[in-house]
C-alpha atoms as a PDB file:
ATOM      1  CA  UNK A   1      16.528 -12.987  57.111  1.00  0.00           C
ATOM      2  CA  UNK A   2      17.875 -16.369  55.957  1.00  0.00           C
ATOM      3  CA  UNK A   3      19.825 -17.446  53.028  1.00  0.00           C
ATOM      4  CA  UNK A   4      16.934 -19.641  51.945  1.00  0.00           C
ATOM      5  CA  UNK A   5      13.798 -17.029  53.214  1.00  0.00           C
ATOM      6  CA  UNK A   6      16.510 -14.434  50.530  1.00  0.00           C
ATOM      7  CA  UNK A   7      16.768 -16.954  47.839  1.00  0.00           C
ATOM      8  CA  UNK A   8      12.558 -18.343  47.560  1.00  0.00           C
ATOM      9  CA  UNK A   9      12.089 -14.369  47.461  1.00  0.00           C
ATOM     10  CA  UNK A  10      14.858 -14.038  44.990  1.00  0.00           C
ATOM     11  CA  UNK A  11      13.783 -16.734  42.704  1.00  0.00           C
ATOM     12  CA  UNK A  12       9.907 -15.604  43.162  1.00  0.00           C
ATOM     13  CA  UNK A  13      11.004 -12.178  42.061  1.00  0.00           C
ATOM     14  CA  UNK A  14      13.205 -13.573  38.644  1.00  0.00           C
ATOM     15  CA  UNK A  15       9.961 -15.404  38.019  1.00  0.00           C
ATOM     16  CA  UNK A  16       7.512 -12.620  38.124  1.00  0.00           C
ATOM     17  CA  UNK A  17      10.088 -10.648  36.810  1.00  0.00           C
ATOM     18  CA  UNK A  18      10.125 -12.846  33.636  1.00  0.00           C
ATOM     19  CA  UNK A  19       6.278 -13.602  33.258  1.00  0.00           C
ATOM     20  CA  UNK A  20       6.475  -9.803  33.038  1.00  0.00           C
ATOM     21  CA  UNK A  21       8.788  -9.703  30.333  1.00  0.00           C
ATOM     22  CA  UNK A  22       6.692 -12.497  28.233  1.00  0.00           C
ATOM     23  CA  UNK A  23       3.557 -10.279  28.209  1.00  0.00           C
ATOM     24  CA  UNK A  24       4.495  -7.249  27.350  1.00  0.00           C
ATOM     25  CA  UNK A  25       7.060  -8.465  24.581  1.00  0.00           C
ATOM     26  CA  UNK A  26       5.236  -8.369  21.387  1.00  0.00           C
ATOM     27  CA  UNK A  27       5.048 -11.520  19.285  1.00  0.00           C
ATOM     28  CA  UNK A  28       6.841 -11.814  16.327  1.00  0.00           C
ATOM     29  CA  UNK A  29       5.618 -13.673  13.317  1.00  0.00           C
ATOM     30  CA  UNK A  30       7.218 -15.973  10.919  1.00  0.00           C
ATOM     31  CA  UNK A  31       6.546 -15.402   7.270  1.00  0.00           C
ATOM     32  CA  UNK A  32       8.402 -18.406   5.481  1.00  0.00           C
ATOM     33  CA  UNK A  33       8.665 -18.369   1.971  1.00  0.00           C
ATOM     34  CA  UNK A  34      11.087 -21.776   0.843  1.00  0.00           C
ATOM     35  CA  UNK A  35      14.175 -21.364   3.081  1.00  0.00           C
ATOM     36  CA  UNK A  36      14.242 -18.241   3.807  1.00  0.00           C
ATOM     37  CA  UNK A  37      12.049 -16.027   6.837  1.00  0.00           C
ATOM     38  CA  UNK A  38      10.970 -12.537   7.734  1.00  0.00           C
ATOM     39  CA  UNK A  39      10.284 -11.719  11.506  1.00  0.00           C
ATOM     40  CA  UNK A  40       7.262  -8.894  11.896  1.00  0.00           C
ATOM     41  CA  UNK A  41       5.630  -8.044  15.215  1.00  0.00           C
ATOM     42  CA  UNK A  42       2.195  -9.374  15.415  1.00  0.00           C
ATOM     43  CA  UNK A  43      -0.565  -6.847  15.280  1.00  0.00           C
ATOM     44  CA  UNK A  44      -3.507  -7.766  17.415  1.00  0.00           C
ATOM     45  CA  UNK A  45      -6.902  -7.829  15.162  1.00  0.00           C
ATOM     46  CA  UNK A  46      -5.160  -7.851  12.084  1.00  0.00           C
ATOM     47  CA  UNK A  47      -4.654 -10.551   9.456  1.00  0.00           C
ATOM     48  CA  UNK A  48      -2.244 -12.352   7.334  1.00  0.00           C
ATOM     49  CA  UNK A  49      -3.104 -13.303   3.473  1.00  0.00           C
ATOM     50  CA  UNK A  50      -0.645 -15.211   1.912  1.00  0.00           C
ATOM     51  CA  UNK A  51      -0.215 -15.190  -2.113  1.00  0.00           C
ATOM     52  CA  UNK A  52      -2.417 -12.609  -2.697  1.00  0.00           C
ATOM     53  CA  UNK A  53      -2.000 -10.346  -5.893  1.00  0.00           C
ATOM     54  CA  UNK A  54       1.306 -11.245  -6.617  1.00  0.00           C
ATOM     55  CA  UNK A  55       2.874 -10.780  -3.585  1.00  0.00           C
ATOM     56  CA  UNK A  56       3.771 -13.974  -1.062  1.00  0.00           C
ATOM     57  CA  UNK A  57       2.387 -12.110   2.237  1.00  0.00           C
ATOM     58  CA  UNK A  58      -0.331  -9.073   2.963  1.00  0.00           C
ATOM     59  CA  UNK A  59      -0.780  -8.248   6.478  1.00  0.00           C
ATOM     60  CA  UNK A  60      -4.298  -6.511   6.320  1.00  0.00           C
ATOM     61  CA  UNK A  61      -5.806  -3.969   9.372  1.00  0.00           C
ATOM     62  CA  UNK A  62      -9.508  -4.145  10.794  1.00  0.00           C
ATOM     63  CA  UNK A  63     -11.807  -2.534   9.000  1.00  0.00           C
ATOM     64  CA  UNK A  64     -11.930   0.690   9.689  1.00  0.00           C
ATOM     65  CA  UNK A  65     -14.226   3.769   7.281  1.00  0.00           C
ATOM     66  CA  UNK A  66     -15.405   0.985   4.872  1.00  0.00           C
ATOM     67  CA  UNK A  67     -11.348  -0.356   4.027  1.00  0.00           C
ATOM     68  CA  UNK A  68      -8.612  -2.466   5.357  1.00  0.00           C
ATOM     69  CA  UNK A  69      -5.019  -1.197   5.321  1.00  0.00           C
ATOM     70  CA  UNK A  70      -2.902  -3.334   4.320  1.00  0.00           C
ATOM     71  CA  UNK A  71       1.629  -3.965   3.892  1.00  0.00           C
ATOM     72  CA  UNK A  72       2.892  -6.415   2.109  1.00  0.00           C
ATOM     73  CA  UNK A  73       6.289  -7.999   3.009  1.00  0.00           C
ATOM     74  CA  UNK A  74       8.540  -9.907  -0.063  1.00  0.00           C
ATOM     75  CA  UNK A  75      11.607 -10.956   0.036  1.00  0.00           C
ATOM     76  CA  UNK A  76      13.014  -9.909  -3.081  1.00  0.00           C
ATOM     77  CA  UNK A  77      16.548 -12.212  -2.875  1.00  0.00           C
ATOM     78  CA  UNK A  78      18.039  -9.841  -4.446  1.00  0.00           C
ATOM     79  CA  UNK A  79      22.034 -10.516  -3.420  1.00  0.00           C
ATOM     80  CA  UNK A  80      22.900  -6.518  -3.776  1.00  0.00           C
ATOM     81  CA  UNK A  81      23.228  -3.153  -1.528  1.00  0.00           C
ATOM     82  CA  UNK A  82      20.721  -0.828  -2.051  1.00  0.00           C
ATOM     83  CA  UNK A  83      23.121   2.688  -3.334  1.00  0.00           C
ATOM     84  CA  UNK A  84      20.925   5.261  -1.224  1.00  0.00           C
ATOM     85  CA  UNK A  85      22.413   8.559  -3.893  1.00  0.00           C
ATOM     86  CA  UNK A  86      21.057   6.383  -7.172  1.00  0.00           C
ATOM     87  CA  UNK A  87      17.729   5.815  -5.178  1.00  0.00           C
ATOM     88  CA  UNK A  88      17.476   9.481  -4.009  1.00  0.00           C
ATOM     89  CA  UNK A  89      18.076  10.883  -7.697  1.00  0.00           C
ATOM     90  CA  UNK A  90      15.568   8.283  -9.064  1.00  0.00           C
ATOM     91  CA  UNK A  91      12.764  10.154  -7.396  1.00  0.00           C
ATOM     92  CA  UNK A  92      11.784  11.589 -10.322  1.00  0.00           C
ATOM     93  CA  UNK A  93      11.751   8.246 -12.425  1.00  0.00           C
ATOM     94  CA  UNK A  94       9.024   6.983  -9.253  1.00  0.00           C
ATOM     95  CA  UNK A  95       6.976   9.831  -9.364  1.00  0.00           C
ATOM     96  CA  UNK A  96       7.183   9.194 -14.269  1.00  0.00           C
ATOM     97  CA  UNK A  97       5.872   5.784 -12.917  1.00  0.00           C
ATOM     98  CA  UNK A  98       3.483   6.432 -10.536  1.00  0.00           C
ATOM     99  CA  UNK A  99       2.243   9.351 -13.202  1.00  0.00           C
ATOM    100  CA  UNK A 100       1.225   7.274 -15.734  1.00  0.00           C
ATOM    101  CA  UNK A 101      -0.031   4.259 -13.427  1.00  0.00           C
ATOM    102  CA  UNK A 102      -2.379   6.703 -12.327  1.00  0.00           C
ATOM    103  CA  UNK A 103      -3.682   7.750 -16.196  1.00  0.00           C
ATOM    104  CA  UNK A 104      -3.862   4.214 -16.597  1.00  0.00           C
ATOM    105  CA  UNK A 105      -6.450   3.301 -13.602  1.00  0.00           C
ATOM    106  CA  UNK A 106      -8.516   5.984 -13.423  1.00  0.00           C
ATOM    107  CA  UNK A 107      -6.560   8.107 -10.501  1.00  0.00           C
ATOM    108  CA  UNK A 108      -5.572  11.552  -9.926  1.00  0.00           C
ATOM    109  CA  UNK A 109      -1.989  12.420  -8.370  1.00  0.00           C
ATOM    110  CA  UNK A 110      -2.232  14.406  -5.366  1.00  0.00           C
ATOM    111  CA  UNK A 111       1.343  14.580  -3.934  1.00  0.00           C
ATOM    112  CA  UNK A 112       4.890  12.696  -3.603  1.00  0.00           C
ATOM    113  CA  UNK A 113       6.390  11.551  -0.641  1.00  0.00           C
ATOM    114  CA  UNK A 114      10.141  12.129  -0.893  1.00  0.00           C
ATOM    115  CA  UNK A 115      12.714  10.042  -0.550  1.00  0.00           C
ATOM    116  CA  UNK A 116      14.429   9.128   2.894  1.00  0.00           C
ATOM    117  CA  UNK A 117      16.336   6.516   4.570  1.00  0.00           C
ATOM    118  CA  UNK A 118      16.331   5.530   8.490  1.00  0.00           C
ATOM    119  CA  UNK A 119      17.836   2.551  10.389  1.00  0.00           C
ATOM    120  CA  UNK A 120      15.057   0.363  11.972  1.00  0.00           C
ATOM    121  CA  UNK A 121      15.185  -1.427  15.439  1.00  0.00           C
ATOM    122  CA  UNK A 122      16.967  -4.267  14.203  1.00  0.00           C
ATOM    123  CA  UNK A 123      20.166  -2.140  12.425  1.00  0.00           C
ATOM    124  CA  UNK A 124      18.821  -2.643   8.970  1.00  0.00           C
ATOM    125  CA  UNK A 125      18.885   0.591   6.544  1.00  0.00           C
ATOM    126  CA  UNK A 126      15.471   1.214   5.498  1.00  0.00           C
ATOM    127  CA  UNK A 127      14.751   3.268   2.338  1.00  0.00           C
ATOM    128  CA  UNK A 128      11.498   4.834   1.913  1.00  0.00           C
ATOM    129  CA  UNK A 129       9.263   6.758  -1.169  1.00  0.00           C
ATOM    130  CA  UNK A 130       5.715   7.289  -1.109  1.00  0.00           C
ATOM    131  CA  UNK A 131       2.575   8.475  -3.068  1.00  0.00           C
ATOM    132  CA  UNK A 132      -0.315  10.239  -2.262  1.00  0.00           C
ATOM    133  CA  UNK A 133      -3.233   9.667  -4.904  1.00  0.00           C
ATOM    134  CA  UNK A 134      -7.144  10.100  -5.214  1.00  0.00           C
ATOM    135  CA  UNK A 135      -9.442   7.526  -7.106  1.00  0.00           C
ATOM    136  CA  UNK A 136     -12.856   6.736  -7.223  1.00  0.00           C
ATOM    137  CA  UNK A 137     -14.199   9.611  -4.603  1.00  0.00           C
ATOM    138  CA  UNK A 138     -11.007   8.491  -2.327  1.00  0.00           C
ATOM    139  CA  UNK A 139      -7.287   9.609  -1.246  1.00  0.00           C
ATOM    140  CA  UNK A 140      -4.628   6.822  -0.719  1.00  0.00           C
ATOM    141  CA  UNK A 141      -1.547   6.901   0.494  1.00  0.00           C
ATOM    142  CA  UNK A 142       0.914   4.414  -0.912  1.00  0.00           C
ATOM    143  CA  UNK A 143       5.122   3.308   0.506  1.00  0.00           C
ATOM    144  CA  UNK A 144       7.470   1.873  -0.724  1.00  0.00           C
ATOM    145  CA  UNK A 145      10.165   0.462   1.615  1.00  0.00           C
ATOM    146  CA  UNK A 146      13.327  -0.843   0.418  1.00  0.00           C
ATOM    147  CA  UNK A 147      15.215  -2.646   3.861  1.00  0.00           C
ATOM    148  CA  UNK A 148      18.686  -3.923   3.712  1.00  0.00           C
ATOM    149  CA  UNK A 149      18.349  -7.045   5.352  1.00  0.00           C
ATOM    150  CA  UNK A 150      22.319  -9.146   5.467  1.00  0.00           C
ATOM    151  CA  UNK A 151      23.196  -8.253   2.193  1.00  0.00           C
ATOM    152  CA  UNK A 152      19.593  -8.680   0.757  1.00  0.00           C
ATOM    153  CA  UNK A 153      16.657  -6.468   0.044  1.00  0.00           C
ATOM    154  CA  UNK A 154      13.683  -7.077   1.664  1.00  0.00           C
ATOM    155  CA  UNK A 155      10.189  -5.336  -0.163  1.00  0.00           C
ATOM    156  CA  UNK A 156       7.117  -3.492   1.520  1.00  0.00           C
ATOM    157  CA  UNK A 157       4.061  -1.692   0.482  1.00  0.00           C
ATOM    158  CA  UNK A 158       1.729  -0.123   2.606  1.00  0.00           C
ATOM    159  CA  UNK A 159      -1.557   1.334   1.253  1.00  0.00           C
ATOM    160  CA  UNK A 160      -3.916   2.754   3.402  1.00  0.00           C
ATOM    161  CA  UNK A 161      -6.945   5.167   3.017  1.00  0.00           C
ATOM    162  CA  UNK A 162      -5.650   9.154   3.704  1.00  0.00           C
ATOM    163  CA  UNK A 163      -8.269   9.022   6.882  1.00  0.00           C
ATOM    164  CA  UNK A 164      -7.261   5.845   8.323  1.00  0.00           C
ATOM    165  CA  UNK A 165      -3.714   8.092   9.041  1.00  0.00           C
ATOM    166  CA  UNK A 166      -3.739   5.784  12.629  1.00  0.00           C
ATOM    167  CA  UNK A 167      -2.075   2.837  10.428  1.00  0.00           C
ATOM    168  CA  UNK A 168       0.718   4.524   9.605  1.00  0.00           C
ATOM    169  CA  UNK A 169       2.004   4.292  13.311  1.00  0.00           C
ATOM    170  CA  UNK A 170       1.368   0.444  12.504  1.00  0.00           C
ATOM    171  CA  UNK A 171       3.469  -0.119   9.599  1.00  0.00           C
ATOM    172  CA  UNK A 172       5.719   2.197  11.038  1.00  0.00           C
ATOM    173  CA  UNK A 173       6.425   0.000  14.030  1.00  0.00           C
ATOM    174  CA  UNK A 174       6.209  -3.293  11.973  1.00  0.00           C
ATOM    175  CA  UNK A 175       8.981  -1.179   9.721  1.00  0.00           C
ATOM    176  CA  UNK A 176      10.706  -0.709  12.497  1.00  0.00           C
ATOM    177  CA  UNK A 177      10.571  -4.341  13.773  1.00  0.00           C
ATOM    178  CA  UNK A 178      11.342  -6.332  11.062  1.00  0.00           C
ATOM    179  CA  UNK A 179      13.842  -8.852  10.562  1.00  0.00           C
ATOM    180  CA  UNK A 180      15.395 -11.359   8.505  1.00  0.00           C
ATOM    181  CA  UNK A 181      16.268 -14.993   9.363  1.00  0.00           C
ATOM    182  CA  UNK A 182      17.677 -17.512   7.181  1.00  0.00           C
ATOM    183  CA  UNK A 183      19.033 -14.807   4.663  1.00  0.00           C
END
């Protein structure tokens, strides 16, 4: 075979190779709030809302049993290291919290999540506490996830209904895959 027969099949090969690569690579979005960016992996079907009950970005499921999950995703600025032992002894200050939010609205506590940290995809510590609560005929589990993004904290919330449990996977990869930029 000739040098040049080798290199078309060579270069034909790095091409398909790479067109590959570009559709099975998940798309990240860009959620730019003044100078500053967080990178997510786009979710096919699902939705961004931007400004939407306080927080600057909700990334909200399909429909699915009459609700949409939903994470939100703030970048808090805050120019500190989250201390994992003062988060992990605060559990019981959460669940005070989350006790009388509930009286407040109407809801019933059904359980606590405890408190654990992991490292995502990216390197970034992510801290984690949850809440599993019943209101109006339904259970809901609620996250919180603290990530330590270059020396700032990044914010998410997940809510989703207790039988949509196939979302968790979801914000569990988008969790797992996000980033900061511009930090």
């Amino acid at each position: 075979m000739s040098y040049i027969v080798r290199g078309r099949l060579m270069w034909r090969l790095a091409i398909c190779l790479s067109l590959f690569a570009l559709t099975t690579h998940a798309k990240n979005l860009e959620l730019q709030k003044d100078s500053r960016s967080i990178f997510i992996q786009e979710k096919e079907d699902w939705v961004l809302g931007k400004d939407l009950f306080g927080m600057p970005f909700i990334y909200f499921s399909p429909q699915v049993n009459g609700q949409r999950s939903n994470i939100s995703f703030t970048d808090t600025g805050a120019e500190f290291e989250l201390d994992a032992k003062s988060l992990s002894t605060t559990q019981d200050k959460y669940q005070a919290n989350k006790k009388l939010w509930a009286e407040k609205v109407g809801a019933t506590p059904v359980s606590f999540m405890p408190y654990e940290t992991s490292v995502n995809q990216r390197g970034h510590k992510v801290h984690k506490i949850g809440f599993i609560y019943q209101h109006e005929g339904r259970t809901y589990n609620e996250k919180s996830y603290y990530i330590e993004c270059r020396g700032k904290i990044l914010f998410s919330k997940s809510l989703r209904l207790s039988e949509n449990a196939a979302h968790d996977k979801d914000f569990s990869d988008l969790i797992s895959s996000i980033d900061c930029g511009g930090v």
